[in-house]
N, C-alpha and C. Protein backbone atom coordinates (compact mmCIF):
# COMPACT_ATOMS: atom_id res chain seq x y z
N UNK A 1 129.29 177.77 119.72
CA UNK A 1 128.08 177.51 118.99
C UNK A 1 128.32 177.73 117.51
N UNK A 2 128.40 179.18 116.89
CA UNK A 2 128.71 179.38 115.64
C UNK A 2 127.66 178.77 114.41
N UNK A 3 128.21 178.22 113.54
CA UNK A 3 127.48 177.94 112.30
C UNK A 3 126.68 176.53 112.54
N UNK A 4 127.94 175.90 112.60
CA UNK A 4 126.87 174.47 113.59
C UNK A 4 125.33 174.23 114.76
N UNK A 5 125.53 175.15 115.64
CA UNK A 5 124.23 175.45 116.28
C UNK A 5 123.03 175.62 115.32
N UNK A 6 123.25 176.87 114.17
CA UNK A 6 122.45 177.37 113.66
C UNK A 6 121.87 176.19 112.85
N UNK A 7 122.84 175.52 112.35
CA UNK A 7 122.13 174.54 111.62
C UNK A 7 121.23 173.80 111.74
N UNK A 8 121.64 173.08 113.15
CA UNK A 8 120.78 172.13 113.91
C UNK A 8 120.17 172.78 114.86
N UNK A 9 119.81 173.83 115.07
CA UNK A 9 118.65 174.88 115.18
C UNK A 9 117.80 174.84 114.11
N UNK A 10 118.33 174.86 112.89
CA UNK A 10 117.06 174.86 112.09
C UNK A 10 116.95 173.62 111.36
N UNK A 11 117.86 172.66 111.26
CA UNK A 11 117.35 171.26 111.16
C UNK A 11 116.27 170.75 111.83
N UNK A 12 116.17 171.28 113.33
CA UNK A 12 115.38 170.75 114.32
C UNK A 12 114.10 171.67 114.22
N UNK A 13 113.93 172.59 113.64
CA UNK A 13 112.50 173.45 113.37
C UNK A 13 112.47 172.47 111.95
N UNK A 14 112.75 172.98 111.22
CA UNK A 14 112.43 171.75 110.12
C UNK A 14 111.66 170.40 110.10
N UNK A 15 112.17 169.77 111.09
CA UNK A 15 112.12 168.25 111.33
C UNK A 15 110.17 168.33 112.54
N UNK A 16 110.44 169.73 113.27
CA UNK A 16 109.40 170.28 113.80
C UNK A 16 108.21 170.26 113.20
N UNK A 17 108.68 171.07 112.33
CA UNK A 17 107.46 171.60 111.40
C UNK A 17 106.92 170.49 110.57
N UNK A 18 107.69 169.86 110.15
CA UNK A 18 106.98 168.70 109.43
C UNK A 18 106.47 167.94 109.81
N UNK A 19 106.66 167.46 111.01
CA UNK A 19 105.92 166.71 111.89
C UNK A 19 104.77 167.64 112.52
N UNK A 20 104.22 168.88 112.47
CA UNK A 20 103.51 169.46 112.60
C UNK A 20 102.29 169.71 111.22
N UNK A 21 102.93 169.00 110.04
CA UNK A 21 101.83 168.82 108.77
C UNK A 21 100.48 168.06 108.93
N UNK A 22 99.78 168.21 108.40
CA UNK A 22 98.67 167.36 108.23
C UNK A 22 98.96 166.28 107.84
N UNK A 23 98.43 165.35 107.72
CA UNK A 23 99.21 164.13 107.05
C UNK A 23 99.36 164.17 105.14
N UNK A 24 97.91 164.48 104.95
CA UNK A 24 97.91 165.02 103.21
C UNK A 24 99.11 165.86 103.10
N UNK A 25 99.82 166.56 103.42
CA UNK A 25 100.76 167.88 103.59
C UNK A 25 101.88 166.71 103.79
N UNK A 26 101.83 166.25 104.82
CA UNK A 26 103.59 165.47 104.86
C UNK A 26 103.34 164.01 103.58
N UNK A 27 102.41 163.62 103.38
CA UNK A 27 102.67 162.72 102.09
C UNK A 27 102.80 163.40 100.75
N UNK A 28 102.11 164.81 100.92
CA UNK A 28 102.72 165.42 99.66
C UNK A 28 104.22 165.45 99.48
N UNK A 29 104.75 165.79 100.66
CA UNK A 29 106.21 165.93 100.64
C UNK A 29 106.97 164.64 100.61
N UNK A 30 106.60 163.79 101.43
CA UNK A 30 107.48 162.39 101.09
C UNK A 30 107.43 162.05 99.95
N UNK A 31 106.56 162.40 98.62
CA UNK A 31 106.74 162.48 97.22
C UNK A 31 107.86 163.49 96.86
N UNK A 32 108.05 164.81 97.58
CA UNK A 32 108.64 165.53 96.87
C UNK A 32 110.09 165.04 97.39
N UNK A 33 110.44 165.05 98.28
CA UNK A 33 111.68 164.29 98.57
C UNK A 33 112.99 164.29 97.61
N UNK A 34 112.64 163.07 96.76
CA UNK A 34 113.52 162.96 95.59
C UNK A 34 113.77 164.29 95.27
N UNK A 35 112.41 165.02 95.08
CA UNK A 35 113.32 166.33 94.33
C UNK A 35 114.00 167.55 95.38
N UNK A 36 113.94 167.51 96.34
CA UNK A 36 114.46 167.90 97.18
C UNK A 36 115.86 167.57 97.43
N UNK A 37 116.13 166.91 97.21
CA UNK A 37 116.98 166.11 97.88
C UNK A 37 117.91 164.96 96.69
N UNK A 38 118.05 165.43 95.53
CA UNK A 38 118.63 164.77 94.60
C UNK A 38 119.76 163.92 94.43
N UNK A 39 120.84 164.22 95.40
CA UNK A 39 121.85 162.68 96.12
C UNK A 39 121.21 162.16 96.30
N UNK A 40 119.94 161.78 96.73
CA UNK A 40 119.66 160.85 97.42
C UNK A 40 119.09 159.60 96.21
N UNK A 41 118.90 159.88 95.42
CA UNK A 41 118.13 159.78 94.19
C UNK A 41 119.13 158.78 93.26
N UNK A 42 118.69 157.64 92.41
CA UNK A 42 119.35 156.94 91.54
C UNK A 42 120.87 156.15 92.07
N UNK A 43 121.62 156.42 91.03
CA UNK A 43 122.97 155.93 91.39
C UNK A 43 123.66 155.66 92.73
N UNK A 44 123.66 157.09 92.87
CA UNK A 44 124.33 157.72 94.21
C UNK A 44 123.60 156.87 95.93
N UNK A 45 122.36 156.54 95.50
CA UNK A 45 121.59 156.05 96.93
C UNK A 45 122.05 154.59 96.71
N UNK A 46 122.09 153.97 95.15
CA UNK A 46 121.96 152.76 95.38
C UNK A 46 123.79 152.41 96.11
N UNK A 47 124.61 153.28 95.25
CA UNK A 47 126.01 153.18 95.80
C UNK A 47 126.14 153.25 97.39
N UNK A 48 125.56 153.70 98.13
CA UNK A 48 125.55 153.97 99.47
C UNK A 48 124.96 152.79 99.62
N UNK A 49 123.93 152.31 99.49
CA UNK A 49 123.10 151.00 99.99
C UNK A 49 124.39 150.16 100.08
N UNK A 50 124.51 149.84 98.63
CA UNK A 50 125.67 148.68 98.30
C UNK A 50 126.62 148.50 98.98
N UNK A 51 127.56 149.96 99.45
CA UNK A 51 128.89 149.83 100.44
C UNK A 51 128.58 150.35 101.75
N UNK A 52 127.31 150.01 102.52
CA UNK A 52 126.59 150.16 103.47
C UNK A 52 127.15 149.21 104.13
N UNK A 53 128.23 148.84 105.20
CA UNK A 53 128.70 147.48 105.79
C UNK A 53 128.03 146.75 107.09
N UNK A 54 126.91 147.82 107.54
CA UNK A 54 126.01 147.31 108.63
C UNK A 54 125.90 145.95 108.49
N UNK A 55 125.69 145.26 109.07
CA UNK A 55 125.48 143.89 109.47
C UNK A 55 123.67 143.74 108.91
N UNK A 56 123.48 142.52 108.36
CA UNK A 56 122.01 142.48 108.55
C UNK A 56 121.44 140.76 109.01
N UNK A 57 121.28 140.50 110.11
CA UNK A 57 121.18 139.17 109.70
C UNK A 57 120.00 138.86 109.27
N UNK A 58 118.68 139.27 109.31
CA UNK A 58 117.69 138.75 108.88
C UNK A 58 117.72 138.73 107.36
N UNK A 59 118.57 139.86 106.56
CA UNK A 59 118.70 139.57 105.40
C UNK A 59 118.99 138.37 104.68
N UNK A 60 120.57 138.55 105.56
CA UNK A 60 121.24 137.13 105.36
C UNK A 60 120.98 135.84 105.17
N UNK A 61 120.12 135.77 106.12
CA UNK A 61 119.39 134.79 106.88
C UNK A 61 118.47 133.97 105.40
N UNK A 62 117.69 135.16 105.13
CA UNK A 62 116.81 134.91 103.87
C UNK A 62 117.76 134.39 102.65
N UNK A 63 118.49 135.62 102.46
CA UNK A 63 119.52 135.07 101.36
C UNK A 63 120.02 133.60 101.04
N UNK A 64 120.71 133.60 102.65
CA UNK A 64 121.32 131.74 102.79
C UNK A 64 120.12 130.93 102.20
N UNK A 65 118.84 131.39 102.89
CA UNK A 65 117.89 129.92 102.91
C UNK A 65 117.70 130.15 101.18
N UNK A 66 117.73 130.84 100.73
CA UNK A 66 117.64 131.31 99.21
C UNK A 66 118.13 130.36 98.26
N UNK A 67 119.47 130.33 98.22
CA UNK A 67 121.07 130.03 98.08
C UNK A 67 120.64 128.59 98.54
N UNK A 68 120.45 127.70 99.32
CA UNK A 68 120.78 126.73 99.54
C UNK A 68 119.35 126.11 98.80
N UNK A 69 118.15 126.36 98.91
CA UNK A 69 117.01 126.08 98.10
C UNK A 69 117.81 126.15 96.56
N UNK A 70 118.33 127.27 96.37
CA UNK A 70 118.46 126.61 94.47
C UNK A 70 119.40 125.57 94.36
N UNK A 71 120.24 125.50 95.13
CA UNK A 71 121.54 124.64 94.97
C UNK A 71 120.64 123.28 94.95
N UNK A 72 119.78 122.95 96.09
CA UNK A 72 118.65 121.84 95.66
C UNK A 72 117.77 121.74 94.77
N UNK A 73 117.61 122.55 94.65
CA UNK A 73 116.22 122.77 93.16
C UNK A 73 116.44 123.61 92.27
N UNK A 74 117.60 124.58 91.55
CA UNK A 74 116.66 124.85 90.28
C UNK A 74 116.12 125.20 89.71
N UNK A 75 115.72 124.22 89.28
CA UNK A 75 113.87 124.01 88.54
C UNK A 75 113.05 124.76 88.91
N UNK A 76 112.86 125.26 90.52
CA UNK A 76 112.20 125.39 90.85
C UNK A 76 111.64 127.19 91.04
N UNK A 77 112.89 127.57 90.70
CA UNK A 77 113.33 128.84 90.34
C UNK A 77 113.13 129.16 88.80
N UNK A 78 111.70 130.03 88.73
CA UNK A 78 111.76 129.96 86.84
C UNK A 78 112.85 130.93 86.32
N UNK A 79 112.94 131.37 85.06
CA UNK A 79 114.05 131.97 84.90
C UNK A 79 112.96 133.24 84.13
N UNK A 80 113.76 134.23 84.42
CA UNK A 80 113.40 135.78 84.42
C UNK A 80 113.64 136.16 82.73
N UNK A 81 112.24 137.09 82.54
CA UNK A 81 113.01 137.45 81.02
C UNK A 81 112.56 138.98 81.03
N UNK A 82 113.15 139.83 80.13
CA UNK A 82 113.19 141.28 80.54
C UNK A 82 111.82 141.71 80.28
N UNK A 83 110.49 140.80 79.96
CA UNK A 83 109.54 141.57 79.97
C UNK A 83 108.98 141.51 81.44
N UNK A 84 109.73 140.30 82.04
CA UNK A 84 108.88 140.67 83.77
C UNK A 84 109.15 141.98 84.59
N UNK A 85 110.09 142.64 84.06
CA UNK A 85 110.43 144.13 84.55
C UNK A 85 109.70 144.66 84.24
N UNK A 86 108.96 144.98 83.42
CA UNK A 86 108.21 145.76 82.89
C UNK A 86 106.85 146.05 83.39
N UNK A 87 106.91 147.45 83.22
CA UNK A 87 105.60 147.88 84.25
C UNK A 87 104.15 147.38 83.29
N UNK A 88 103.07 147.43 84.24
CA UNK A 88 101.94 146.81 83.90
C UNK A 88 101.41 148.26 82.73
N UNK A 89 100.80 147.95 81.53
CA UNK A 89 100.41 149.10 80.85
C UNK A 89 98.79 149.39 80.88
C-alpha cells in the first residue's frame, strides 16, 4: 500500500466531498480551479491539448468539410481583423 494508497485514499475523499457540495459551493470552485491548479492554466494546457494524439473524428470530420468549403469559396469566408478578438466593452 504505502504512499500510493494514501493518496488515492484521499484523492477519492476529495473527489467525495466535492461531489457532496451544494451546487453554489462546487461552481464556486470550478471557478477556482485555475487557481488551484496552475499547470493546468495558459501555455502548459494549451501544449497538452496540441500534442494530445487521441484520435477525433468528429473534429476532423468538421475540419475536412471546413477545408474543402474554402477551397470552393473563399469569398465566402470573411477575413478576420484583430478587433474581432476583442472583448465586448
Amino acid at each position: 500500500m504505502g504512499v500510493y494508497a494514501l493518496v488515492m485514499s484521499t484523492a477519492r475523499e476529495i473527489e467525495e466531498a466535492i461531489r457532496s457540495l451544494p451546487p453554489s459551493e462546487r461552481n464556486k470552485l470550478l471557478h477556482d480551479i485555475p487557481d488551484l491548479f496552475p499547470e493546468l492554466g495558459g501555455d502548459t494546457e494549451w501544449e497538452r491539448i496540441i500534442t494530445d494524439e487521441r484520435p477525433r473524428p468528429a473534429l476532423s470530420e468538421l475540419l475536412d468539410k471546413t477545408e474543402a468549403d474554402f477551397r470552393r469559396n473563399p469569398d465566402g469566408f470573411p477575413e478576420l481583423s484583430e478587433g474581432d478578438f476583442s472583448s465586448p466593452s
